[in-house]
C-alpha atoms as a PDB file:
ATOM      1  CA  UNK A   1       0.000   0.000   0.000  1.00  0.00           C
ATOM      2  CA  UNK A   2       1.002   3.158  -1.034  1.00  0.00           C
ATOM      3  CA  UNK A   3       1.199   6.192   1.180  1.00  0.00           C
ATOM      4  CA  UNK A   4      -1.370   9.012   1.058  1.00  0.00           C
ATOM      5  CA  UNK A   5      -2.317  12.434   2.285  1.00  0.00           C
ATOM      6  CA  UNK A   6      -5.039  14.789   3.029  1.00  0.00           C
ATOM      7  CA  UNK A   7      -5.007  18.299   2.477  1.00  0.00           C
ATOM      8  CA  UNK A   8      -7.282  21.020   4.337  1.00  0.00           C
ATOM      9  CA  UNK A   9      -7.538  24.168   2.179  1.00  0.00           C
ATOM     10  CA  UNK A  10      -8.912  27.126   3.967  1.00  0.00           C
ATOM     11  CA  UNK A  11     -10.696  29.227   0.866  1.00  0.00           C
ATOM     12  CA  UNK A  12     -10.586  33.367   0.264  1.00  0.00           C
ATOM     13  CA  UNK A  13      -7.578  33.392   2.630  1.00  0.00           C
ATOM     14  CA  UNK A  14      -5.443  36.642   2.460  1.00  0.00           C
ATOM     15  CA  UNK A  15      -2.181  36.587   2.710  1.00  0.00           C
ATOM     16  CA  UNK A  16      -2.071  38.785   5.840  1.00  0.00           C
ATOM     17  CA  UNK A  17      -4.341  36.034   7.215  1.00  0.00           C
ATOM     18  CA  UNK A  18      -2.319  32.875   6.439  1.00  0.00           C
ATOM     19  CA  UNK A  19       0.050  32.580   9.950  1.00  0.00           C
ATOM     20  CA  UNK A  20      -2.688  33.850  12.459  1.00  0.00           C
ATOM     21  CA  UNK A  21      -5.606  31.014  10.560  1.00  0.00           C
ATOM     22  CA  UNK A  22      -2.421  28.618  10.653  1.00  0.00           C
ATOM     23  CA  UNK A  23      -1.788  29.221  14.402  1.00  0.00           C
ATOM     24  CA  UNK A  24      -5.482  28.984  15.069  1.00  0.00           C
ATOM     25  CA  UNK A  25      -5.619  25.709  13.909  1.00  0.00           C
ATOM     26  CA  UNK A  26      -2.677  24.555  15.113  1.00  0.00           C
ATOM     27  CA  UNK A  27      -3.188  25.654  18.707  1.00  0.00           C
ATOM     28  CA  UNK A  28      -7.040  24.377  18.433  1.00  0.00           C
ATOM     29  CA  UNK A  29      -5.670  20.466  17.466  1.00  0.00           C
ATOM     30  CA  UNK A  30      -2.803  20.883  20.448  1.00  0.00           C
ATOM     31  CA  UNK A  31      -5.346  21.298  22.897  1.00  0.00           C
ATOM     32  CA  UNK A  32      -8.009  18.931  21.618  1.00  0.00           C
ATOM     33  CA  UNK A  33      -4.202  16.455  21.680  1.00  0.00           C
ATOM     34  CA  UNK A  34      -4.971  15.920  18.150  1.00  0.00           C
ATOM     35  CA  UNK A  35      -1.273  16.491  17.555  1.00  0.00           C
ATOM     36  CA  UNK A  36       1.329  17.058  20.251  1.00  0.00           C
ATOM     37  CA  UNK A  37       2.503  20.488  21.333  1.00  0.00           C
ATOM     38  CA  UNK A  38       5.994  20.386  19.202  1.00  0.00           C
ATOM     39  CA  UNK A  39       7.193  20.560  15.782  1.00  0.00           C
ATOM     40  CA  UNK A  40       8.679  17.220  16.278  1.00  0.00           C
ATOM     41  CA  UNK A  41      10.437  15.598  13.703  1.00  0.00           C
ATOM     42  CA  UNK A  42      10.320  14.910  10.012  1.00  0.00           C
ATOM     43  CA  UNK A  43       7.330  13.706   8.047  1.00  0.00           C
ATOM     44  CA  UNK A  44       8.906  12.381   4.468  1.00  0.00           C
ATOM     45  CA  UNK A  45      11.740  15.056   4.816  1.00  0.00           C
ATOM     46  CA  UNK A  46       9.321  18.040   5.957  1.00  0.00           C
ATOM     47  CA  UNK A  47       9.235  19.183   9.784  1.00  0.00           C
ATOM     48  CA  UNK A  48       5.777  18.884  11.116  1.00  0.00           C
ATOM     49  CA  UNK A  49       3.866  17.076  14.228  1.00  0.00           C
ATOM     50  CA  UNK A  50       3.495  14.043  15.252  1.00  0.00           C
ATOM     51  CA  UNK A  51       0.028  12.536  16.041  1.00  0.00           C
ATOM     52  CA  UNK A  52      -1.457  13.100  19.608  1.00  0.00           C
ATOM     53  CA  UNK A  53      -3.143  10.648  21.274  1.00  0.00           C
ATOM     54  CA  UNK A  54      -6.698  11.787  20.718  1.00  0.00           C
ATOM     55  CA  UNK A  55      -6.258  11.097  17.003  1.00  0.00           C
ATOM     56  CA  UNK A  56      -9.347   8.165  17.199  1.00  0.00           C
ATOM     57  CA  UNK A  57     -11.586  11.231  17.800  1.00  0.00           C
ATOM     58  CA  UNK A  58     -11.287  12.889  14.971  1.00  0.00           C
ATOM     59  CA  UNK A  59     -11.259   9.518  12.292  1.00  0.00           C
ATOM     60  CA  UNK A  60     -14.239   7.305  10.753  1.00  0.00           C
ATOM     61  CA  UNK A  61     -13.064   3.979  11.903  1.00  0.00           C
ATOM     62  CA  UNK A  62     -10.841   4.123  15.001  1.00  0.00           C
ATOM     63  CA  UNK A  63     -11.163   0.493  15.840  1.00  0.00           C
ATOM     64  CA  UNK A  64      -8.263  -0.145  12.881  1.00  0.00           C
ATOM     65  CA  UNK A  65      -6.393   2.626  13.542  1.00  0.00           C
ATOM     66  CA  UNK A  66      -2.855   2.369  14.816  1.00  0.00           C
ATOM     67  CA  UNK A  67      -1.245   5.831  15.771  1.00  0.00           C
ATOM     68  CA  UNK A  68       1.983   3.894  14.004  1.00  0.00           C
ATOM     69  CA  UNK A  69       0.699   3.882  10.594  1.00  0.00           C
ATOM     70  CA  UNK A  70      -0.236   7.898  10.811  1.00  0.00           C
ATOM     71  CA  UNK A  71       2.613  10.034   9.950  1.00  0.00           C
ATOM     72  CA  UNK A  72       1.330  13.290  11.442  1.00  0.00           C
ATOM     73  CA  UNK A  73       0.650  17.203   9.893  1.00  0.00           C
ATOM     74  CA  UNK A  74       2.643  19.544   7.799  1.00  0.00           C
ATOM     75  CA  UNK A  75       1.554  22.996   8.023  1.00  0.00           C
ATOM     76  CA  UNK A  76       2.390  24.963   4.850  1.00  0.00           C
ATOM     77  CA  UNK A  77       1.868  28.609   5.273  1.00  0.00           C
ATOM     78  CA  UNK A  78       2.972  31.586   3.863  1.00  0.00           C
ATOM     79  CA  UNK A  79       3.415  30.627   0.505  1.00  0.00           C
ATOM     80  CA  UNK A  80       1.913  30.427  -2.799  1.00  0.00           C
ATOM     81  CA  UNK A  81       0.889  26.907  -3.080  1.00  0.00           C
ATOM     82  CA  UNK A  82      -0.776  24.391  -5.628  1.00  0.00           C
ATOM     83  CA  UNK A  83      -2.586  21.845  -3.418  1.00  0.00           C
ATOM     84  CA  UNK A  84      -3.063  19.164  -5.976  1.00  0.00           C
ATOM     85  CA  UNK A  85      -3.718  15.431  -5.697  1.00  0.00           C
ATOM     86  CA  UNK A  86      -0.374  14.081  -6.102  1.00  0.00           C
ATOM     87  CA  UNK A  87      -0.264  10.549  -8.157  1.00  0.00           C
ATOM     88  CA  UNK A  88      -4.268  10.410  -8.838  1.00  0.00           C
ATOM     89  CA  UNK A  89      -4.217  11.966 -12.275  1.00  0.00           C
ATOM     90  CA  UNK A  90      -6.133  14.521 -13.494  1.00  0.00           C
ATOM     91  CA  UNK A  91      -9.679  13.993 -15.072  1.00  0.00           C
ATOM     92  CA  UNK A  92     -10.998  17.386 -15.667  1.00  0.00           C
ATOM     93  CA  UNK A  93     -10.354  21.927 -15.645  1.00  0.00           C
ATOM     94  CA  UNK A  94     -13.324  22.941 -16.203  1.00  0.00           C
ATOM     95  CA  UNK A  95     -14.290  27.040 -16.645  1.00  0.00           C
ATOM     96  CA  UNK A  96     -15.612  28.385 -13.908  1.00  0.00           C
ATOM     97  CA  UNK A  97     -17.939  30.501 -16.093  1.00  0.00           C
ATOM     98  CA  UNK A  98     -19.704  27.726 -18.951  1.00  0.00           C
ATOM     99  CA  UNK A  99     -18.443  24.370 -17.500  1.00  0.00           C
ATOM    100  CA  UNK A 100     -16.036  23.353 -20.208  1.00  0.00           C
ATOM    101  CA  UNK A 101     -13.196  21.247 -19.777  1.00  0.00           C
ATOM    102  CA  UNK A 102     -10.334  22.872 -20.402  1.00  0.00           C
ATOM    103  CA  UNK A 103      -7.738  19.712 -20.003  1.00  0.00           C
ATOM    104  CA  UNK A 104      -6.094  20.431 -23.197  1.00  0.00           C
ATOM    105  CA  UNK A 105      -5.746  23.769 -22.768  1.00  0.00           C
ATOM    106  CA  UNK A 106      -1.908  25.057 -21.777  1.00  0.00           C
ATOM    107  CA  UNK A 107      -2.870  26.624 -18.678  1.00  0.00           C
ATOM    108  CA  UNK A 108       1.597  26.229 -17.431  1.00  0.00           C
ATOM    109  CA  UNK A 109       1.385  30.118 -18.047  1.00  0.00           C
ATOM    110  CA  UNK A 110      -1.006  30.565 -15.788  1.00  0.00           C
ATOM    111  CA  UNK A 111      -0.149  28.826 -13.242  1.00  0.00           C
ATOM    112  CA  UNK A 112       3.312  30.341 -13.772  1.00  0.00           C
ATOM    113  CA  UNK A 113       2.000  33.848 -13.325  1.00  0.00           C
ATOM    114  CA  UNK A 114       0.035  32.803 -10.246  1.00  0.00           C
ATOM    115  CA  UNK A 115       2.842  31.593  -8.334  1.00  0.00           C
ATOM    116  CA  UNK A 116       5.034  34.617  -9.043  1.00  0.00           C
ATOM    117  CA  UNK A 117       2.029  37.137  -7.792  1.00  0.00           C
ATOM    118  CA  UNK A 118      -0.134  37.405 -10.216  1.00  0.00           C
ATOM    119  CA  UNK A 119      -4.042  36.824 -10.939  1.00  0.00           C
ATOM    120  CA  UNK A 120      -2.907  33.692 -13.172  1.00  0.00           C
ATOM    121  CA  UNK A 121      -5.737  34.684 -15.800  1.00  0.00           C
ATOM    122  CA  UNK A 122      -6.388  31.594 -18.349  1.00  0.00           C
ATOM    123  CA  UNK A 123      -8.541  32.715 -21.229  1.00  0.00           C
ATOM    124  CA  UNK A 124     -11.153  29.313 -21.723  1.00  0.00           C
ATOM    125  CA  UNK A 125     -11.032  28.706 -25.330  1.00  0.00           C
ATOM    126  CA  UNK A 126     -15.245  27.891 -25.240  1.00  0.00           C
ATOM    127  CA  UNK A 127     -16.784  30.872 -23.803  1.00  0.00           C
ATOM    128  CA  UNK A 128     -13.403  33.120 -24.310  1.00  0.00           C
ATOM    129  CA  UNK A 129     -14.102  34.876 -20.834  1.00  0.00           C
ATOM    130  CA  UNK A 130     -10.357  35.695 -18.918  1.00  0.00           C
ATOM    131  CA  UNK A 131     -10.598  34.171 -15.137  1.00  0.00           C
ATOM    132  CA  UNK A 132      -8.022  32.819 -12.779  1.00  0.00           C
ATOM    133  CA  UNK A 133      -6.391  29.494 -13.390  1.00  0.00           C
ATOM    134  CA  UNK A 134      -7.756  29.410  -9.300  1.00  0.00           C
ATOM    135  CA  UNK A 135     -11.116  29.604  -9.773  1.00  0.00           C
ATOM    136  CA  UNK A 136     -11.509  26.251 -12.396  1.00  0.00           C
ATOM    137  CA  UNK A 137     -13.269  23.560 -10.615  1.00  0.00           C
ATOM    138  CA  UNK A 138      -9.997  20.830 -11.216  1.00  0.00           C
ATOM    139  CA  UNK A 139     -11.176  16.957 -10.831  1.00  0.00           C
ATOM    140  CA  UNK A 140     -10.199  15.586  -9.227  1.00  0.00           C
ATOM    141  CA  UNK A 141      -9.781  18.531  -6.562  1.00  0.00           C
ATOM    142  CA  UNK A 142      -6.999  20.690  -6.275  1.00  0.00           C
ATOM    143  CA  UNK A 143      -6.791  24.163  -3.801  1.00  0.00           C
ATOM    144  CA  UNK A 144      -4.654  27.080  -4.267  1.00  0.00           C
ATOM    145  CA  UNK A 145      -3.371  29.491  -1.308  1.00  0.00           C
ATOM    146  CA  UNK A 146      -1.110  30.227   0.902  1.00  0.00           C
ATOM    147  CA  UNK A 147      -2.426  28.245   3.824  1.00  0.00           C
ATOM    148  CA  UNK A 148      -2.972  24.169   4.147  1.00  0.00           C
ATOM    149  CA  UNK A 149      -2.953  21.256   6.058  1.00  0.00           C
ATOM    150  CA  UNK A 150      -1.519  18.215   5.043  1.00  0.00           C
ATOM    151  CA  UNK A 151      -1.831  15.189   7.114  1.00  0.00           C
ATOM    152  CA  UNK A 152       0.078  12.216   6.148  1.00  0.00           C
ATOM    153  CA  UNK A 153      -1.730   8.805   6.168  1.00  0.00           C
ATOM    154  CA  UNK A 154      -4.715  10.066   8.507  1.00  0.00           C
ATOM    155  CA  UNK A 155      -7.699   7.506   8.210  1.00  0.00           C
ATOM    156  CA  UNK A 156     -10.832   9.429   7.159  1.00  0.00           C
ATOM    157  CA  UNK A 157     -11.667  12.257   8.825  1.00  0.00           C
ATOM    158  CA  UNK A 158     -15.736  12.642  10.425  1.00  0.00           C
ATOM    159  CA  UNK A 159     -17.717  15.002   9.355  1.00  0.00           C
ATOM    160  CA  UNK A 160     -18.099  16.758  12.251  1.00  0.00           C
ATOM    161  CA  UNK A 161     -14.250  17.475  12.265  1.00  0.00           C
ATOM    162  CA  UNK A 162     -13.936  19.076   8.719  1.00  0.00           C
ATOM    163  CA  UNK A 163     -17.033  21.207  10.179  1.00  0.00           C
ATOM    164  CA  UNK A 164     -14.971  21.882  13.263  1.00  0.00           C
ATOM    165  CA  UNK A 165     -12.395  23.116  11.028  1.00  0.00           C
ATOM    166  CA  UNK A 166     -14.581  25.668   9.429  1.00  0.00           C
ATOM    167  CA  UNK A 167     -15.995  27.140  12.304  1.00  0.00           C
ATOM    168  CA  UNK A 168     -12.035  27.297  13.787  1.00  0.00           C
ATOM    169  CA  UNK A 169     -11.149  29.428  10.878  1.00  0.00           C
ATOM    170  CA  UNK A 170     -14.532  30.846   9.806  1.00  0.00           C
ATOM    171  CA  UNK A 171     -13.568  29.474   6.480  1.00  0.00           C
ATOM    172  CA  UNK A 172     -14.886  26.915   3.745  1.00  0.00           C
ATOM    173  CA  UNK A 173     -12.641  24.408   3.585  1.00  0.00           C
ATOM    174  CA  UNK A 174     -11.351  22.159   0.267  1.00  0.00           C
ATOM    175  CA  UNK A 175     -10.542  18.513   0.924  1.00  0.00           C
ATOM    176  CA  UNK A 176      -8.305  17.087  -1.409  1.00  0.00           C
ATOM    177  CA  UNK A 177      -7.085  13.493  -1.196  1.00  0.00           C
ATOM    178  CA  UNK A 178      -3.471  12.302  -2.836  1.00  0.00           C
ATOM    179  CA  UNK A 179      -1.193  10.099  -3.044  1.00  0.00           C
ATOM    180  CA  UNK A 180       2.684  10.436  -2.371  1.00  0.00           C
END
């Protein structure tokens, strides 16, 4: 079995927002021992924390789940980042205005332009209206921002807990589900 990852994307994030939301979070899964207090360690090469032992309160079906197998979180903040899906593929792009997929379309540019600052405008070549590469509905899901959340071979989360989430940050939050 491969290893995995899921990522928690907090949407319409400013940048001056990023560190306090990711501090926030953070300080809310310390206390709730979701993770432990520390930066402790590496997860695949990255510093980030290691699971705390309330981890079963958080996941679907804690009967299997071994804190062993879970790797922990990395907290990526700060930075312009593509959240994408890792080795799943890509299915679909499609315009946020008339639905088309735009998987053929070269959209490197703009993604090129939104990491260095800009907008990252794609022109769709169906309904020739200019919008962010960030605002295409990618399949399957991929977030873009300077804040996520990426914990490393987490059993499925509840519900409850992505909704937890949102009402932590007062954000929508983007799951996205990869593999490493």
């Amino acid at each position: 079995m491969s290893d995995f990852y899921k990522t928690i994307v907090p949407l319409n994030v400013k940048s001056h927002q990023s560190k306090e939301l990711a501090n926030k979070l953070i300080s809310y899964l310390q206390q709730h021992k979701i993770i432990e207090k520390e930066v402790s360690g590496t997860i695949f090469g990255r510093s980030g924390y290691k699971v705390g032992m309330n981890y079963r309160d958080i996941v679907q079906d804690n009967s299997n789940c071994d804190i062993k197998s879970i790797d922990g979180l990395e907290v990526i903040v700060g930075r312009r980042t593509v959240f994408d899906n890792g080795g799943n593929g890509l299915e679909q792009v499609n315009c946020p205005k008339c639905n088309f997929n735009t998987i053929a379309t070269n959209w490197t540019d703009a993604l090129q332009d939104w990491f260095n600052g800009g907008d990252g405008t794609i022109q769709c070549e169906n309904c020739k209206e200019h919008t962010s590469i960030i605002e295409y509905d990618f399949q399957p899901k991929w977030g873009f921002g300077e804040l996520g959340f990426i914990f490393y071979n987490w059993p499925k989360f509840k519900d409850v807990f992505i909704k937890q989430i949102e009402e932590v940050l007062d954000k929508e939050v983007l799951v996205i589900r990869g593999l490493i």
